[in-house]
PDB file of N, CA and C in Angstrom:
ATOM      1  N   UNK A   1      -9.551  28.491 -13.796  1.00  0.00           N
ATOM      2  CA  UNK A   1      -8.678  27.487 -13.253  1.00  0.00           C
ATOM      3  C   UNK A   1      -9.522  26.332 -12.720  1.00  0.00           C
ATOM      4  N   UNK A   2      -9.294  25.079 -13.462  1.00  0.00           N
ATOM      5  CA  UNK A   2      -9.751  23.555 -12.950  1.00  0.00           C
ATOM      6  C   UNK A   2      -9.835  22.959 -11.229  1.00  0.00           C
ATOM      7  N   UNK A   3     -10.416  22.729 -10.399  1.00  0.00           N
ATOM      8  CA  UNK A   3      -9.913  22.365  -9.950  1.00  0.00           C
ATOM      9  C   UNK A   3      -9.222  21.314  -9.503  1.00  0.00           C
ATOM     10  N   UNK A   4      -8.234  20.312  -9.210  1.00  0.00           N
ATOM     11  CA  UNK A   4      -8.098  18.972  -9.297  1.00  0.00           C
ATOM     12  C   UNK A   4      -9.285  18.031  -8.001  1.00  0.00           C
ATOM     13  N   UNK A   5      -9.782  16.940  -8.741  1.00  0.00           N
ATOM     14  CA  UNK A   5     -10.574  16.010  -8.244  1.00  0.00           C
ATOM     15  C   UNK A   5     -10.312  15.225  -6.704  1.00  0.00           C
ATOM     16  N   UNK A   6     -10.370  15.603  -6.124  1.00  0.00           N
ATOM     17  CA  UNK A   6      -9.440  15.280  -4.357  1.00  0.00           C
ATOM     18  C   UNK A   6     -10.595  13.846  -4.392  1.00  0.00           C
ATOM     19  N   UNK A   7     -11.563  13.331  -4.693  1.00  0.00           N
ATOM     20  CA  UNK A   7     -12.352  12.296  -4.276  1.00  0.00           C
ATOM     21  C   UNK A   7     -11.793  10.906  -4.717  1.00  0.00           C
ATOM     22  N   UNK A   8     -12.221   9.907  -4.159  1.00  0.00           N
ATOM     23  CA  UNK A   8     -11.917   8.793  -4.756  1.00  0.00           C
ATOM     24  C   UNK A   8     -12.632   8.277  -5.683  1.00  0.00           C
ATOM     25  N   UNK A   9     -12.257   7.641  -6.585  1.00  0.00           N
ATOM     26  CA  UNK A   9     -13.446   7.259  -7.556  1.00  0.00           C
ATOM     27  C   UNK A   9     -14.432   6.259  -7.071  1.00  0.00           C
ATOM     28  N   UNK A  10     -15.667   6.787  -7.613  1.00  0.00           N
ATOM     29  CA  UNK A  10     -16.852   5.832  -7.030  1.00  0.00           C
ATOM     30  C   UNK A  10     -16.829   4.499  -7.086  1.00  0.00           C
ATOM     31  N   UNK A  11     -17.056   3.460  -6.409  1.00  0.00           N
ATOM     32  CA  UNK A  11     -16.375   2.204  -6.124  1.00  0.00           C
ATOM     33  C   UNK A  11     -15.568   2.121  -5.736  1.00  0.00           C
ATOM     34  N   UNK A  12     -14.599   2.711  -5.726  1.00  0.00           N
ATOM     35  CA  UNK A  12     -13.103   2.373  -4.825  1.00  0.00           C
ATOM     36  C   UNK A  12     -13.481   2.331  -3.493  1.00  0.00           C
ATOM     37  N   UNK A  13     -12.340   1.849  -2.749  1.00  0.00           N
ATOM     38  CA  UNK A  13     -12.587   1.400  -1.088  1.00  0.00           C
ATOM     39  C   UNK A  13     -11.175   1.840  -0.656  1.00  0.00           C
ATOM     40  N   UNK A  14     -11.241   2.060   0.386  1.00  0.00           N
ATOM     41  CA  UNK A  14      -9.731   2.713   1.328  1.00  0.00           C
ATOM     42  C   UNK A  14      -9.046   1.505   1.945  1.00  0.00           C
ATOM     43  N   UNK A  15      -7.869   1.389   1.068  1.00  0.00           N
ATOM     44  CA  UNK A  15      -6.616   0.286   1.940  1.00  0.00           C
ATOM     45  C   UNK A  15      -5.890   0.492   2.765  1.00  0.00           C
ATOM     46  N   UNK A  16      -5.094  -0.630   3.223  1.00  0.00           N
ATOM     47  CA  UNK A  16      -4.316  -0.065   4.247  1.00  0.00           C
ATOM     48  C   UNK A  16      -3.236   1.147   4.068  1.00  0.00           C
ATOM     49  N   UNK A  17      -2.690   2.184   5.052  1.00  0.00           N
ATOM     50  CA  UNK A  17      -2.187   3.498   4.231  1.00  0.00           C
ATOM     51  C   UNK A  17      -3.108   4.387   3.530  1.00  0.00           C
ATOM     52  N   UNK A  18      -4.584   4.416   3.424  1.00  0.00           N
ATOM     53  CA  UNK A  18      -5.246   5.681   2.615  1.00  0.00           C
ATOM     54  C   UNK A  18      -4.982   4.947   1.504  1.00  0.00           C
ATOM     55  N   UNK A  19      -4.548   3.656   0.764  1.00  0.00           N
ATOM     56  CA  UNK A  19      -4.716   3.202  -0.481  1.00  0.00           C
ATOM     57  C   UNK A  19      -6.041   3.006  -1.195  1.00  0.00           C
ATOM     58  N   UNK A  20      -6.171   3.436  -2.370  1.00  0.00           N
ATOM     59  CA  UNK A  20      -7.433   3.561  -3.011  1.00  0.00           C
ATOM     60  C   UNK A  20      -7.156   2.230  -3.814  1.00  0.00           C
ATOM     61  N   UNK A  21      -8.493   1.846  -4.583  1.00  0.00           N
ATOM     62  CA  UNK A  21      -8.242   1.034  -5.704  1.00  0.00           C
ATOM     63  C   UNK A  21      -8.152  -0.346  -5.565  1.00  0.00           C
ATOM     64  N   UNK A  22      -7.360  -1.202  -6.592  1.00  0.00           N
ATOM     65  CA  UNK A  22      -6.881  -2.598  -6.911  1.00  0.00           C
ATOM     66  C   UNK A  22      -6.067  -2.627  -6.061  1.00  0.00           C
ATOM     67  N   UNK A  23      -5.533  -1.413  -5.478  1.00  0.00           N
ATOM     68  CA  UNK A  23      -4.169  -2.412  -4.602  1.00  0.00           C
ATOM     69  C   UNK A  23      -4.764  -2.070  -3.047  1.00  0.00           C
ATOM     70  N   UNK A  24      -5.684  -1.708  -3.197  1.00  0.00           N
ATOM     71  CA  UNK A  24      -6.732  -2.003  -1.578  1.00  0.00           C
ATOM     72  C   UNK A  24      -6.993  -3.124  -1.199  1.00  0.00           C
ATOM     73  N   UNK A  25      -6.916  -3.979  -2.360  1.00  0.00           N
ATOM     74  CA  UNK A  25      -7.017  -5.422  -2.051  1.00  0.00           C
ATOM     75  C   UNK A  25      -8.761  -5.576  -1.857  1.00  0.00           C
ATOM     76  N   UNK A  26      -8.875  -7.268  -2.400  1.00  0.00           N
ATOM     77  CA  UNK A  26     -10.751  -7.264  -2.378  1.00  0.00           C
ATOM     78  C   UNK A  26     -11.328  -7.003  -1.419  1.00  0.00           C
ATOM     79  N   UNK A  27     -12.392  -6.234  -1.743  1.00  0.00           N
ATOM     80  CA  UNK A  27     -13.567  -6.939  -0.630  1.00  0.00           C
ATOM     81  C   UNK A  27     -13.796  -7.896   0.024  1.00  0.00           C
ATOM     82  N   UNK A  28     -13.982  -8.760   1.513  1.00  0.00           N
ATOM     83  CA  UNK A  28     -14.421  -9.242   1.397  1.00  0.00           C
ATOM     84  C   UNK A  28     -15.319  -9.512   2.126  1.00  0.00           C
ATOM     85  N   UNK A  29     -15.841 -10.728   2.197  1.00  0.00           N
ATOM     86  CA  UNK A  29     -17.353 -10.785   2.718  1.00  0.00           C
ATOM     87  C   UNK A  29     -17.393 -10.897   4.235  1.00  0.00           C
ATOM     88  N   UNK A  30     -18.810 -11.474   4.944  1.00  0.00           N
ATOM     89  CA  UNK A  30     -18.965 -11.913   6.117  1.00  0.00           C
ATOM     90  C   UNK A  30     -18.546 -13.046   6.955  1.00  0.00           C
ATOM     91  N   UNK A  31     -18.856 -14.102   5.488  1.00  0.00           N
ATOM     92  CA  UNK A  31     -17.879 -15.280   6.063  1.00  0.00           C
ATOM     93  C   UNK A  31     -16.299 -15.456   6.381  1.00  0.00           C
ATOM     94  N   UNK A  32     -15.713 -14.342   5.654  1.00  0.00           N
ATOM     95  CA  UNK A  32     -14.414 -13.733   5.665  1.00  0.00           C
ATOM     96  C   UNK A  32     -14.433 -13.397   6.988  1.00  0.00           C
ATOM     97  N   UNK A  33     -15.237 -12.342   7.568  1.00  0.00           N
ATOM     98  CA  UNK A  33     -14.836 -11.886   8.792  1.00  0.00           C
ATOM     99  C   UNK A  33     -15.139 -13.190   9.885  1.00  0.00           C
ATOM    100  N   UNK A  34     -15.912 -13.534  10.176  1.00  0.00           N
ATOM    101  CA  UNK A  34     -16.371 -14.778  10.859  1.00  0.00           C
ATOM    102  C   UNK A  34     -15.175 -15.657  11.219  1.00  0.00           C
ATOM    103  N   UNK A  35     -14.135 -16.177   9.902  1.00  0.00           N
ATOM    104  CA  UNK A  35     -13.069 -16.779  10.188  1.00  0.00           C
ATOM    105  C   UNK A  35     -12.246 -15.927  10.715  1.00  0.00           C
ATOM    106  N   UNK A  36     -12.065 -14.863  10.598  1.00  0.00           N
ATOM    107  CA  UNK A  36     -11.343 -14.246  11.543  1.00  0.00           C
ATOM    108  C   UNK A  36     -11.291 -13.902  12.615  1.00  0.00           C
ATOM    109  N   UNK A  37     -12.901 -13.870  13.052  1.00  0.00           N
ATOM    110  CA  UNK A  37     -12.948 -14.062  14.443  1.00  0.00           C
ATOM    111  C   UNK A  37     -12.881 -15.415  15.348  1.00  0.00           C
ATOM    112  N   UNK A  38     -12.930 -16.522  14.713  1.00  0.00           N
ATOM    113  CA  UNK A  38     -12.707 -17.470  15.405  1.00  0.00           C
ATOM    114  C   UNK A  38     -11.012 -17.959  15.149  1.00  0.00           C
ATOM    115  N   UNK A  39      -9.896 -17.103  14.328  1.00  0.00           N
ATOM    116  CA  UNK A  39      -8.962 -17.235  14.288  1.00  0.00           C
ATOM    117  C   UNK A  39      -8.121 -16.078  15.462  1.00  0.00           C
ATOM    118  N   UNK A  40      -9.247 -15.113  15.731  1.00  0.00           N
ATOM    119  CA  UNK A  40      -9.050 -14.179  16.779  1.00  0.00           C
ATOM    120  C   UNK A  40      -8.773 -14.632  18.277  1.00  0.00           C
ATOM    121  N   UNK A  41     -10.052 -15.508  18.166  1.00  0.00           N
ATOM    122  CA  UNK A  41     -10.292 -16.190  19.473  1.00  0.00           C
ATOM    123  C   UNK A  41      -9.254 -17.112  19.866  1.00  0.00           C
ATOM    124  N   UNK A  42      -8.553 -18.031  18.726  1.00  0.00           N
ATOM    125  CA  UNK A  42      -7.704 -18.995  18.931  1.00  0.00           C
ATOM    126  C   UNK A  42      -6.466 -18.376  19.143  1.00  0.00           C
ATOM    127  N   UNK A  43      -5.994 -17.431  19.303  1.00  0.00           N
ATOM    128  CA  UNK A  43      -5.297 -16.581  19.054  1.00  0.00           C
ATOM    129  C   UNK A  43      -4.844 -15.890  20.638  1.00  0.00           C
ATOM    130  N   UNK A  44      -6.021 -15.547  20.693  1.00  0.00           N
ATOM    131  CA  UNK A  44      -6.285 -15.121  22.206  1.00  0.00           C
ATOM    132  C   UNK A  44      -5.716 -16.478  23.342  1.00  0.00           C
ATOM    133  N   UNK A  45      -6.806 -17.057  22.954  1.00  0.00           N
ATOM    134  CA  UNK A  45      -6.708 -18.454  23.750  1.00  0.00           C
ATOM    135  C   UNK A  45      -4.976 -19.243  23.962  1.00  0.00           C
ATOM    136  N   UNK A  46      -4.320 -18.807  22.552  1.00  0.00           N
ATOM    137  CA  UNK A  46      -3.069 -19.066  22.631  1.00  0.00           C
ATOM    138  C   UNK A  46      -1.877 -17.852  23.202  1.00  0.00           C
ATOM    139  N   UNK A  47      -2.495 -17.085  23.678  1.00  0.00           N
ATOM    140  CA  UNK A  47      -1.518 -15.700  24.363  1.00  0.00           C
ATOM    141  C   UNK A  47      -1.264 -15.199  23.092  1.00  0.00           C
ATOM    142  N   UNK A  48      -1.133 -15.348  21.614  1.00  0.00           N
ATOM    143  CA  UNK A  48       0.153 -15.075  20.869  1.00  0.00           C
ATOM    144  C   UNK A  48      -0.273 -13.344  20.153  1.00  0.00           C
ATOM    145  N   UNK A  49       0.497 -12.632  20.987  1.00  0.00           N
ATOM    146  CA  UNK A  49      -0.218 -11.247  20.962  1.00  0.00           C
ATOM    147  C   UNK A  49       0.034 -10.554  19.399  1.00  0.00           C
ATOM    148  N   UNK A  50       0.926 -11.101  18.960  1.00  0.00           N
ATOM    149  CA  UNK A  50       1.487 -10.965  17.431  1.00  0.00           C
ATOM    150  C   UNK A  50       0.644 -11.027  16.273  1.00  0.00           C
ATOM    151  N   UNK A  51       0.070 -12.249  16.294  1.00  0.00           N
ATOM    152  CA  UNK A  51      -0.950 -12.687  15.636  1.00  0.00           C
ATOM    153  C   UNK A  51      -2.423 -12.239  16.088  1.00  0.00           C
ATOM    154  N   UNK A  52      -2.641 -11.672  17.174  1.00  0.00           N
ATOM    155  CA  UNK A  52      -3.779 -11.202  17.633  1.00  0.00           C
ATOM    156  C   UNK A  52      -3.687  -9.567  16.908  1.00  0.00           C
ATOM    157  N   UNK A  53      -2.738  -9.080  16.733  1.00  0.00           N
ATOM    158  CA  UNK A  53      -2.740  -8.351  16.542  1.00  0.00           C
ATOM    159  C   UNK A  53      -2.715  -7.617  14.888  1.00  0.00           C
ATOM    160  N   UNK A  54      -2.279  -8.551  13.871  1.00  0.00           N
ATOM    161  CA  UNK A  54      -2.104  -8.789  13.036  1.00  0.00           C
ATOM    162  C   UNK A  54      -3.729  -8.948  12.096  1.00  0.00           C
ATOM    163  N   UNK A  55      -4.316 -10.159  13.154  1.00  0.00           N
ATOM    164  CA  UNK A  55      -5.929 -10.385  12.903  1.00  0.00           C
ATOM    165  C   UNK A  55      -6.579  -9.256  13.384  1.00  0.00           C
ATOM    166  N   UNK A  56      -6.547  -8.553  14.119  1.00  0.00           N
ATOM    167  CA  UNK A  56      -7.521  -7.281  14.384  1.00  0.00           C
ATOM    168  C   UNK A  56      -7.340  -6.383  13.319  1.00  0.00           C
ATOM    169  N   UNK A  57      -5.875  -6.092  12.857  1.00  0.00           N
ATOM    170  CA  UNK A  57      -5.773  -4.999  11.498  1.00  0.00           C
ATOM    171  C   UNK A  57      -6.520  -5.489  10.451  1.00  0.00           C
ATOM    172  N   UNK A  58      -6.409  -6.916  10.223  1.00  0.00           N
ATOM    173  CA  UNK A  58      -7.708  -7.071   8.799  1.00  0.00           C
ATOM    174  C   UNK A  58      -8.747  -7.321   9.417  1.00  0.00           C
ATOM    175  N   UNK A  59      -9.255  -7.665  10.713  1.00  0.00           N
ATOM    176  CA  UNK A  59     -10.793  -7.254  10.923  1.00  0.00           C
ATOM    177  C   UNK A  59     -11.049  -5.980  10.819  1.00  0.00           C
ATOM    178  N   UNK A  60     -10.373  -4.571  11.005  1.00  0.00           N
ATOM    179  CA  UNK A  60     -10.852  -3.590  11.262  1.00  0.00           C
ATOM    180  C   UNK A  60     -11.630  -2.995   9.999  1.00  0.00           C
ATOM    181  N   UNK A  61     -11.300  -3.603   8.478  1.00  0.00           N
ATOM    182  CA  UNK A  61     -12.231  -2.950   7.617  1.00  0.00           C
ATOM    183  C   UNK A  61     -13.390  -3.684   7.303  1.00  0.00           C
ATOM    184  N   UNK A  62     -13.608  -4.411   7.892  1.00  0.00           N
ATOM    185  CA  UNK A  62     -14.969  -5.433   7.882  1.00  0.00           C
ATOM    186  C   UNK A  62     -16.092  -5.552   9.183  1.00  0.00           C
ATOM    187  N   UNK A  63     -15.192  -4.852  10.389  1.00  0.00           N
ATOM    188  CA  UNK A  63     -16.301  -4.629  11.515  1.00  0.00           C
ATOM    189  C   UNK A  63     -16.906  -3.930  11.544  1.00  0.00           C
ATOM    190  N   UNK A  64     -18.419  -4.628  11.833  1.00  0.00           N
ATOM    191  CA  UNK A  64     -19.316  -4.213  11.966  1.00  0.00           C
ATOM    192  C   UNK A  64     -20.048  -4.585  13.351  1.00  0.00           C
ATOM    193  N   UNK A  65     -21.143  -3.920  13.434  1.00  0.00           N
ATOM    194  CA  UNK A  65     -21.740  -4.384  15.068  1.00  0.00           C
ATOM    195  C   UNK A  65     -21.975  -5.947  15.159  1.00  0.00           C
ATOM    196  N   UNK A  66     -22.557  -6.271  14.164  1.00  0.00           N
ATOM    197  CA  UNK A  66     -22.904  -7.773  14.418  1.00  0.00           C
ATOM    198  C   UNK A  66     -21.234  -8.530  15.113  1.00  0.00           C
ATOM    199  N   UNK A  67     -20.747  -8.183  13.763  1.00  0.00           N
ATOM    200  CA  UNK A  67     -19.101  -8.805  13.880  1.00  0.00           C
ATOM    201  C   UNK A  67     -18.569  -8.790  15.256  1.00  0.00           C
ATOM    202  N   UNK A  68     -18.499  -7.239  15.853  1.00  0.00           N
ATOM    203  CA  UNK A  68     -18.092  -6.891  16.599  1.00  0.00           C
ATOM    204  C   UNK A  68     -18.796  -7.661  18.099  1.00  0.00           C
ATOM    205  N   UNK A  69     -19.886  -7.954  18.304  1.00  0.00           N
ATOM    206  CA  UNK A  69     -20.432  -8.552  19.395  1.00  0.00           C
ATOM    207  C   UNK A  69     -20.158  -9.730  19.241  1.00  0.00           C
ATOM    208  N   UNK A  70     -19.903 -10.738  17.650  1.00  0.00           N
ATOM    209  CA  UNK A  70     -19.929 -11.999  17.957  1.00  0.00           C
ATOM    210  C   UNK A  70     -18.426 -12.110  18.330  1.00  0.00           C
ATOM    211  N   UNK A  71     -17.543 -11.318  18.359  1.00  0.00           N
ATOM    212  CA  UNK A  71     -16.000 -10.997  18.946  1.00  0.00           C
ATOM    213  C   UNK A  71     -15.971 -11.558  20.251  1.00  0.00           C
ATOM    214  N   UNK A  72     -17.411 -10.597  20.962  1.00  0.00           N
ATOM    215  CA  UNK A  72     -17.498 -10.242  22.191  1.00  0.00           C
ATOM    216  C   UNK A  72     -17.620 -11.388  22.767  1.00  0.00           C
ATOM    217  N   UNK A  73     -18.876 -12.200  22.011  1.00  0.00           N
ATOM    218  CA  UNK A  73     -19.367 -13.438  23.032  1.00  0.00           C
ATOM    219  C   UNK A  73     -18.284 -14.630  22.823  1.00  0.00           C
ATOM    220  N   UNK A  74     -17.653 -14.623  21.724  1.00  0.00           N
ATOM    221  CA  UNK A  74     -17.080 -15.777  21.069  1.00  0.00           C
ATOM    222  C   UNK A  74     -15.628 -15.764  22.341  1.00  0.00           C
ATOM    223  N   UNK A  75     -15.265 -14.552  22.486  1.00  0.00           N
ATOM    224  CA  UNK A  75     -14.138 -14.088  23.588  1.00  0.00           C
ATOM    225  C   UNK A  75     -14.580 -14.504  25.119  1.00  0.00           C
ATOM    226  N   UNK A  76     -16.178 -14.202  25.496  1.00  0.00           N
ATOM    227  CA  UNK A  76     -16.466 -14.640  26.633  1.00  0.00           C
ATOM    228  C   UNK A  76     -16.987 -16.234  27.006  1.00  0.00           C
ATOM    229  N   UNK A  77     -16.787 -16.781  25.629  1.00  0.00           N
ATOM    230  CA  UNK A  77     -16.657 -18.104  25.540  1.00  0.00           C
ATOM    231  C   UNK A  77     -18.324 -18.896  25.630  1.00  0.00           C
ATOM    232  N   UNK A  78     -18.943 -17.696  25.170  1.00  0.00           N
ATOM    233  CA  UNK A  78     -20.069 -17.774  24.695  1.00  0.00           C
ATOM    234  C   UNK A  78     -20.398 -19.022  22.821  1.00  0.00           C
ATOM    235  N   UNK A  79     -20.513 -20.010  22.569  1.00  0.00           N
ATOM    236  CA  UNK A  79     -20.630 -20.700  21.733  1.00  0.00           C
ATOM    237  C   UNK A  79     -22.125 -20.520  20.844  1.00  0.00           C
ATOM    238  N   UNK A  80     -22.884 -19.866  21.079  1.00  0.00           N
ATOM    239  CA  UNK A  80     -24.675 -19.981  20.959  1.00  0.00           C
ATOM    240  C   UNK A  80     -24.641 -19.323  19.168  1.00  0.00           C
ATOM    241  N   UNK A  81     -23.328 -18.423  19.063  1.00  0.00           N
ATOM    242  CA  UNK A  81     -23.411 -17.788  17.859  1.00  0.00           C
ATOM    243  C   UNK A  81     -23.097 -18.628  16.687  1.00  0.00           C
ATOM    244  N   UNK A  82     -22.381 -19.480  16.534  1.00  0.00           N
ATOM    245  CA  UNK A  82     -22.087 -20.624  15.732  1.00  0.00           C
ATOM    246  C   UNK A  82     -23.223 -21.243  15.006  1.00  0.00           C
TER     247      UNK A  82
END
């Protein structure tokens, strides 16, 4: 008896829901995340908890430490990272 393949195929990436594949939607890069953190910040700055919240779900597959600290300073209104 076979057993069935439980892995994802190599290259694939995990979407939102445990989605595998093309409908995980692209990769994307650093500069990707970057705008999102300064769309984070504006965000913040504007109370609008909706949209803050919205931007943290697509930062969450792209944070990384760097990302994640320039969050930090960019939030404490730290500018030096730019």
């Amino acid at each position: 008896m076979q057993r069935p393949d439980i892995h994802a195929p190599t290259g694939d990436r995990a979407g939102p829901a445990g989605q595998v594949g093309p409908a995980a939607g692209p990769v994307q890069s650093q500069p990707d995340a970057g705008r999102l953190v300064e769309h984070i910040v504006l965000a913040v700055r504007e109370a609008d908890d909706a949209r803050i919240r919205l931007l943290l779900e697509q930062l969450v597959p792209l944070a990384d430490p760097h990302i994640l600290l320039l969050l930090r300073s960019r939030l404490c209104g730290d500018t030096s990272d730019q």
